[in-house]
Protein backbone atom coordinates (compact mmCIF):
# COMPACT_ATOMS: atom_id res chain seq x y z
CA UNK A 1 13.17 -4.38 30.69
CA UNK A 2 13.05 -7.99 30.14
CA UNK A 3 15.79 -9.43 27.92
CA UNK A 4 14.72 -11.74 25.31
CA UNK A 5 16.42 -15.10 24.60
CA UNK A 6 20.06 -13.97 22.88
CA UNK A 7 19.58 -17.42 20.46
CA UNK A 8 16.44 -16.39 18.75
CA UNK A 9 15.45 -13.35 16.86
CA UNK A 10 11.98 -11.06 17.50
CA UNK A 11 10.44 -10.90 14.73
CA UNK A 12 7.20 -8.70 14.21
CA UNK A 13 5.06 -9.39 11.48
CA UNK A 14 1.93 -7.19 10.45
CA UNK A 15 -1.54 -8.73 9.12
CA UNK A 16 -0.66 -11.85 10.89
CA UNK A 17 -4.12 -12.65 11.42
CA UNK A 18 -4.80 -14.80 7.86
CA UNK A 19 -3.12 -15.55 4.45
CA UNK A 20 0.39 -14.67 3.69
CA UNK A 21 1.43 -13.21 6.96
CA UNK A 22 -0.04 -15.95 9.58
CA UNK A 23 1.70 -18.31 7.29
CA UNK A 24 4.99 -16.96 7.91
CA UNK A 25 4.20 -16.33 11.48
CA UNK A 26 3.51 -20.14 11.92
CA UNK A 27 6.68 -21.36 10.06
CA UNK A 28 9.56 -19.02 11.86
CA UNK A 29 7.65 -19.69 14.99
CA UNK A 30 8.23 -23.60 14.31
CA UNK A 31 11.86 -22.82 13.11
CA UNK A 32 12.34 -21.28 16.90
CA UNK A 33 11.72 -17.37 15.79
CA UNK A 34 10.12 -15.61 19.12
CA UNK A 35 6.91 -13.72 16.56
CA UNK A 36 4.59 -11.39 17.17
CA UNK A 37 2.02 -11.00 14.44
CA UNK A 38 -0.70 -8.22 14.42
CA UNK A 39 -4.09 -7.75 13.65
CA UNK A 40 -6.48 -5.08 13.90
CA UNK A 41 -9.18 -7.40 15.67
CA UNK A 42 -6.77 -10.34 16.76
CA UNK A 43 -8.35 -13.16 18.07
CA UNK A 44 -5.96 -16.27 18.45
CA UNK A 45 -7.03 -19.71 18.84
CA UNK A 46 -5.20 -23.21 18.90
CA UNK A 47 -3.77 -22.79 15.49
CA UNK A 48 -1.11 -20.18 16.20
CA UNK A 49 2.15 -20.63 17.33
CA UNK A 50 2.70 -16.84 17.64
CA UNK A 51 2.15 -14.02 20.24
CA UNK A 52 -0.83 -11.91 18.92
CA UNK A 53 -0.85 -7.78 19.36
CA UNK A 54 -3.38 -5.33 18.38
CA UNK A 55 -2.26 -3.36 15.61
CA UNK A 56 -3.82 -1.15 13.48
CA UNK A 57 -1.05 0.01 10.54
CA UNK A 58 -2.67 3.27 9.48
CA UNK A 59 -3.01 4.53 13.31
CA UNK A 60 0.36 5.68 14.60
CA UNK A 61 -1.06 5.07 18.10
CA UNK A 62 -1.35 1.40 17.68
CA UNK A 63 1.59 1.07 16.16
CA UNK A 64 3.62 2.51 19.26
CA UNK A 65 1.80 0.81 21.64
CA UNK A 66 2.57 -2.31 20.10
CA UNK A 67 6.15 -1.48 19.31
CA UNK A 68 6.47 -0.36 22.54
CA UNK A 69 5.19 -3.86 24.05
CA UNK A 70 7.72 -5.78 22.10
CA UNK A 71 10.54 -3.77 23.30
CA UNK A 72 9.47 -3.79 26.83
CA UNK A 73 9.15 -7.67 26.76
CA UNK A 74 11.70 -8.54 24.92
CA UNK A 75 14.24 -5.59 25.17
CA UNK A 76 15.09 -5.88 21.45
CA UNK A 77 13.10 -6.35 17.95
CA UNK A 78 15.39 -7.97 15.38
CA UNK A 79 13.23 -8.38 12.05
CA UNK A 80 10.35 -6.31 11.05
CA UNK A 81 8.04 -7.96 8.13
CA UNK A 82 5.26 -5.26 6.70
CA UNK A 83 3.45 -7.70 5.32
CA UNK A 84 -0.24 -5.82 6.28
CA UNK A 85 -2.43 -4.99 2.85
CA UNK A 86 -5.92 -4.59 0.97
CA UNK A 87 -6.58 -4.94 -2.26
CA UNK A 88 -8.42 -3.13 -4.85
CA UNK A 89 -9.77 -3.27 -7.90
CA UNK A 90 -11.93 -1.47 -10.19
CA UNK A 91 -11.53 1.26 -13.53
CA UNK A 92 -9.72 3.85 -12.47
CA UNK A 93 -12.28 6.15 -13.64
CA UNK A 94 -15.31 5.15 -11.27
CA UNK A 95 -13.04 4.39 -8.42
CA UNK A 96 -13.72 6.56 -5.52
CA UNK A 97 -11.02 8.76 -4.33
CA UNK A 98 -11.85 7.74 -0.63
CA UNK A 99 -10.84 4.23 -1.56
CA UNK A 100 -7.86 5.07 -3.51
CA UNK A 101 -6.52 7.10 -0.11
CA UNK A 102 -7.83 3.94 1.71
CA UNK A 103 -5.42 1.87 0.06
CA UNK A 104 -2.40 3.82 0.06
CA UNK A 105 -2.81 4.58 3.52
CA UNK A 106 -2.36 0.62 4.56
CA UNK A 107 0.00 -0.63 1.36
CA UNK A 108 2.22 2.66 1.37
CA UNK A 109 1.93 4.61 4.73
CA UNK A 110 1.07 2.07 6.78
CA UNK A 111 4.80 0.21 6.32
CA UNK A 112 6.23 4.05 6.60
CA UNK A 113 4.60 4.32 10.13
CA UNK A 114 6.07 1.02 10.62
CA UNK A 115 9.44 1.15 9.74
CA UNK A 116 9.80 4.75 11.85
CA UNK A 117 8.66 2.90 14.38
CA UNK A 118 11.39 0.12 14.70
CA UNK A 119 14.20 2.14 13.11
CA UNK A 120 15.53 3.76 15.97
CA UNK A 121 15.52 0.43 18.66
CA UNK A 122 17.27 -1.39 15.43
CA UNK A 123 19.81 1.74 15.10
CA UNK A 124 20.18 1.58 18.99
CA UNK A 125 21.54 -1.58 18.51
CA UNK A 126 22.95 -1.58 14.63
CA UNK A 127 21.27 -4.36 13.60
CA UNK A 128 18.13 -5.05 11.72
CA UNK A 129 16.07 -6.36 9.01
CA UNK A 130 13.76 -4.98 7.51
CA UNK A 131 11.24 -7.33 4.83
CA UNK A 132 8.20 -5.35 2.82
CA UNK A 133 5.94 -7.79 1.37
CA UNK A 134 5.16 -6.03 -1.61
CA UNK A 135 4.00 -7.30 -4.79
CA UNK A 136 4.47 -8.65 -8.92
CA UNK A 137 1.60 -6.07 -9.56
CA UNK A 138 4.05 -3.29 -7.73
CA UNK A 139 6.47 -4.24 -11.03
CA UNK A 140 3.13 -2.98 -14.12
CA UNK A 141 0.44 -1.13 -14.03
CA UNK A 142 -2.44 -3.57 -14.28
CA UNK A 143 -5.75 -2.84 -16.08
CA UNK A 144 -8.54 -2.40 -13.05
CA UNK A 145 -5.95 -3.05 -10.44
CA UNK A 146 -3.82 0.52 -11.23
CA UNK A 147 -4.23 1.71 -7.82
CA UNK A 148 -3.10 -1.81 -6.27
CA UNK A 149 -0.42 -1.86 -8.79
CA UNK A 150 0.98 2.14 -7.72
CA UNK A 151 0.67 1.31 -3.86
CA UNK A 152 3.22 -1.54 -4.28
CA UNK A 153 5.11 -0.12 -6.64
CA UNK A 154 5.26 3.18 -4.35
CA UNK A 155 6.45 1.09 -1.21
CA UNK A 156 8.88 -0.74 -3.96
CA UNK A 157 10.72 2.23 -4.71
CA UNK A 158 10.44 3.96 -1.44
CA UNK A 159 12.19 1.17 0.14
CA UNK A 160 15.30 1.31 -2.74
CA UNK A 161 16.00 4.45 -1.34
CA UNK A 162 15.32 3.59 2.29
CA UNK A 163 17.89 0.57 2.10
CA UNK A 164 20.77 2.97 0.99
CA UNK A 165 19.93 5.76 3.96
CA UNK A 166 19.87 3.26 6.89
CA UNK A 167 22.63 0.78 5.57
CA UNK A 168 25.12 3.27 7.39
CA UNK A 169 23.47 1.88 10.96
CA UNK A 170 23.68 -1.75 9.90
CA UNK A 171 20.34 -1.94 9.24
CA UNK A 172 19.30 -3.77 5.77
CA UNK A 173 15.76 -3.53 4.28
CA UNK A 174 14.80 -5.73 1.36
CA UNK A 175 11.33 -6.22 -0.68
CA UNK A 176 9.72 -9.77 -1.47
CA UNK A 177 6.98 -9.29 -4.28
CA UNK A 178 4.57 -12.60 -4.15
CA UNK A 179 2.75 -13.61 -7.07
CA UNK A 180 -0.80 -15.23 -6.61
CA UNK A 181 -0.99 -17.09 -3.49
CA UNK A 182 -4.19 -18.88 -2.27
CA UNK A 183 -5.73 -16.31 0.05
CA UNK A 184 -8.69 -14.82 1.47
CA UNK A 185 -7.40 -11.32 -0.41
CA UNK A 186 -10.19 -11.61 -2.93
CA UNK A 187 -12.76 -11.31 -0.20
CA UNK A 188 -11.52 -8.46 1.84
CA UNK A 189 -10.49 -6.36 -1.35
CA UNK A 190 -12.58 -3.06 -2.21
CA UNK A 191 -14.08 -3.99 -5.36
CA UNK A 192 -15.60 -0.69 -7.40
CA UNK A 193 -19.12 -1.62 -8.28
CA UNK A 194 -19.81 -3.08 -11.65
CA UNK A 195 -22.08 -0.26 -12.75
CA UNK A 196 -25.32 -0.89 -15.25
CA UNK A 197 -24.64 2.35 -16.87
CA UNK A 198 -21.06 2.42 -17.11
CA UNK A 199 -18.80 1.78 -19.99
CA UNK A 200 -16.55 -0.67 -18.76
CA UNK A 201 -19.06 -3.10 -17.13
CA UNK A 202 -18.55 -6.33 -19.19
CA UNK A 203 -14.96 -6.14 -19.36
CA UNK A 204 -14.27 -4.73 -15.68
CA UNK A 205 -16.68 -8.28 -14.63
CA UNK A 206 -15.06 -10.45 -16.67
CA UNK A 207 -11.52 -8.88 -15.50
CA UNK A 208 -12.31 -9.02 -11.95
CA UNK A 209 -14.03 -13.09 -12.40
CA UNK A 210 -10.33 -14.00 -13.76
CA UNK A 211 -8.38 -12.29 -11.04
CA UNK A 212 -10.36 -14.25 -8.60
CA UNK A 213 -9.38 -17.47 -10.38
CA UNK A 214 -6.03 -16.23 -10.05
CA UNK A 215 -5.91 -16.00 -6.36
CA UNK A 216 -8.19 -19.55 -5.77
CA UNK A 217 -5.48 -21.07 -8.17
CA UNK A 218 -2.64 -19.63 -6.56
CA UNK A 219 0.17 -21.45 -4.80
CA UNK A 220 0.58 -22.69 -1.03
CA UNK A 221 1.34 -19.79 0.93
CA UNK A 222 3.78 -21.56 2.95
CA UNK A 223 5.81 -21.28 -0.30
CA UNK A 224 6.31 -17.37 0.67
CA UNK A 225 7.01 -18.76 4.39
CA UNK A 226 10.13 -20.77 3.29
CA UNK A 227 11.11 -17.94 1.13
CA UNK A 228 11.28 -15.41 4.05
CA UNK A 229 13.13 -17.51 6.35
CA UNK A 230 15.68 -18.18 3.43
CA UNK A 231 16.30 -14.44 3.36
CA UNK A 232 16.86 -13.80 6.63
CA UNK A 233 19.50 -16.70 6.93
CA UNK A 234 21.24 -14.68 4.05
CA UNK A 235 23.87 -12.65 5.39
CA UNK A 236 23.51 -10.34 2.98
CA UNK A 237 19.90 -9.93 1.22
CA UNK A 238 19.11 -8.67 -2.33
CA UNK A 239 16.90 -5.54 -2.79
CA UNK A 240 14.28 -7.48 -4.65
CA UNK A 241 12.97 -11.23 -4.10
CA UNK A 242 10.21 -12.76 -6.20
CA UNK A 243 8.40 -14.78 -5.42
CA UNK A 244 5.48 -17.02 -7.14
CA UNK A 245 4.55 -18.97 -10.39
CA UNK A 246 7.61 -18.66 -13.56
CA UNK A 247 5.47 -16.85 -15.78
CA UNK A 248 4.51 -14.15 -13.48
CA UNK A 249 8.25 -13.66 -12.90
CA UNK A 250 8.99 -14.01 -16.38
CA UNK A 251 6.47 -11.18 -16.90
CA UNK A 252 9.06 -8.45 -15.00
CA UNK A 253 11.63 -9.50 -17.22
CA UNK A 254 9.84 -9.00 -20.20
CA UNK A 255 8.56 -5.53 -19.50
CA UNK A 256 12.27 -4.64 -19.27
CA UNK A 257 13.23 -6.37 -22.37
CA UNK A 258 10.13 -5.79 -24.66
CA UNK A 259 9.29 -2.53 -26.19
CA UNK A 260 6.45 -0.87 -24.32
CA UNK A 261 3.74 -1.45 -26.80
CA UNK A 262 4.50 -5.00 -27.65
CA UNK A 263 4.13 -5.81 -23.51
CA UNK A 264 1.09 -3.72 -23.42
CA UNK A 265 -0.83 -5.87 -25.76
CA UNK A 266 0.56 -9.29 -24.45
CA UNK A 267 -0.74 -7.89 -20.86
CA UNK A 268 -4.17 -7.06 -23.29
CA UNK A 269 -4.29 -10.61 -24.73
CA UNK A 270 -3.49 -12.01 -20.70
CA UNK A 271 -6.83 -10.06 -19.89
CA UNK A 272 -9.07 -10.48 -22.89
CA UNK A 273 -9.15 -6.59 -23.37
């Protein structure tokens, strides 16, 4: 078993191949990280800085083989960033259940497969870190993004209670919930189809046309890159980071201050409903 360089950390990062999770592949590998991002289909060109594996988070298989690879190579993995996710969007009503299961197999199982994976080579050596890209929508449930919204705010909770179980091995775990970031997650996201016949057409359209200006708005995603690498330098990490424009971190205080009602109908207003 080769031993990896004792000055730098392993990192493995999931859905490395675009967005979010290549851009914090890129930055840790420039701030002398040893990564290894995933992809289902990787294909690397000049661009990244990062070892590429094939990983596919809702087959166990892939997962181990992969796991397995980093381990052999490098004898240890240090930091473990599920950062791997679709989107989804639609009324909850004419959303098909096989896209629903879809979803929560990548945003909810798929960082469960991954974090069995890792735990017991991080327990082996009782150290770890553990970082689940989750998301602002994990915090409220979101008219025609509900299921998005209850996939991250599954993995959110899950991971509370994760942190406190595997804290004994000196292991931490800690969730970073982005706001809009310019990505490509608009164009890979299961959209339900805008039906003629159905009841919600004109406001599910409009809906889904401003979410999209969301994203193509949204910030650099090397913004979530510096945030990352500010968290692992912390000795001791929070359970929750977030991370993205004021207002949409604003928005998670207010639902805790503001009566339920009142919230409801400034999240109305937000979405012309």
């Amino acid at each position: 078993m080769k031993k990896g360089n004792s000055s730098e950390k392993i990192v493995l990062i999931t859905g490395a191949s675009s967005g979010i999770g290549k851009s914090i592949a890129n930055y840790l590998s420039r701030h002398h990280f040893k990564v290894y991002g995933t992809s289902r289909s990787p294909q690397k060109s000049a661009v990244e800085l990062f070892t590429f594996l094939q990983l596919d988070v809702t087959r166990e298989d892939t997962i181990k083989l992969a796991v397995e690879d980093i381990i052999a190579r490098e004898g240890r993995l240090d930091i473990l960033i599920n950062n791997a996710g679709v989107g989804i969007t639609g009324p909850l009503e004419e959303t098909p259940e096989e896209e629903i299961k879809k979803a929560f197999e990548t945003n909810y199982y798929g960082p469960l497969r991954m974090i069995k994976n890792v735990l017991p080579y991080m327990r082996d050596r009782k150290s770890g870190l553990i970082i689940n890209i989750t998301s602002i929508a994990g915090y409220m449930g979101l008219p025609y993004r509900g299921i998005y919204s209850a996939t991250k705010g599954a993995l959110e909770i899950t991971a509370e209670a994760y942190r406190m179980e595997i804290a004994q091995f000196g292991i931490t775990m800690t969730n970073v919930a982005p706001g809009d970031f310019a990505t490509n997650i608009a164009s890979g996201r299961y959209h339900a189809p805008v039906l003629p016949t159905s009841p919600y057409k004109k406001v599910y359209g409009e809906t889904l046309d401003l979410m999209n200006q969301h994203v193509s708005a949204g910030q650099d995603p090397e913004l979530m890159a510096k945030a990352i690498l500010k968290i692992i330098k912390d000795p001791e990490p929070k359970v929750h980071y977030r991370v993205g424009e004021m207002l949409q971190k604003v928005s998670i205080m207010l639902k805790a201050l503001l009566p339920d009602k009142l919230y409801e109908k400034m999240l109305m207003k937000h979405y012309k409903l």
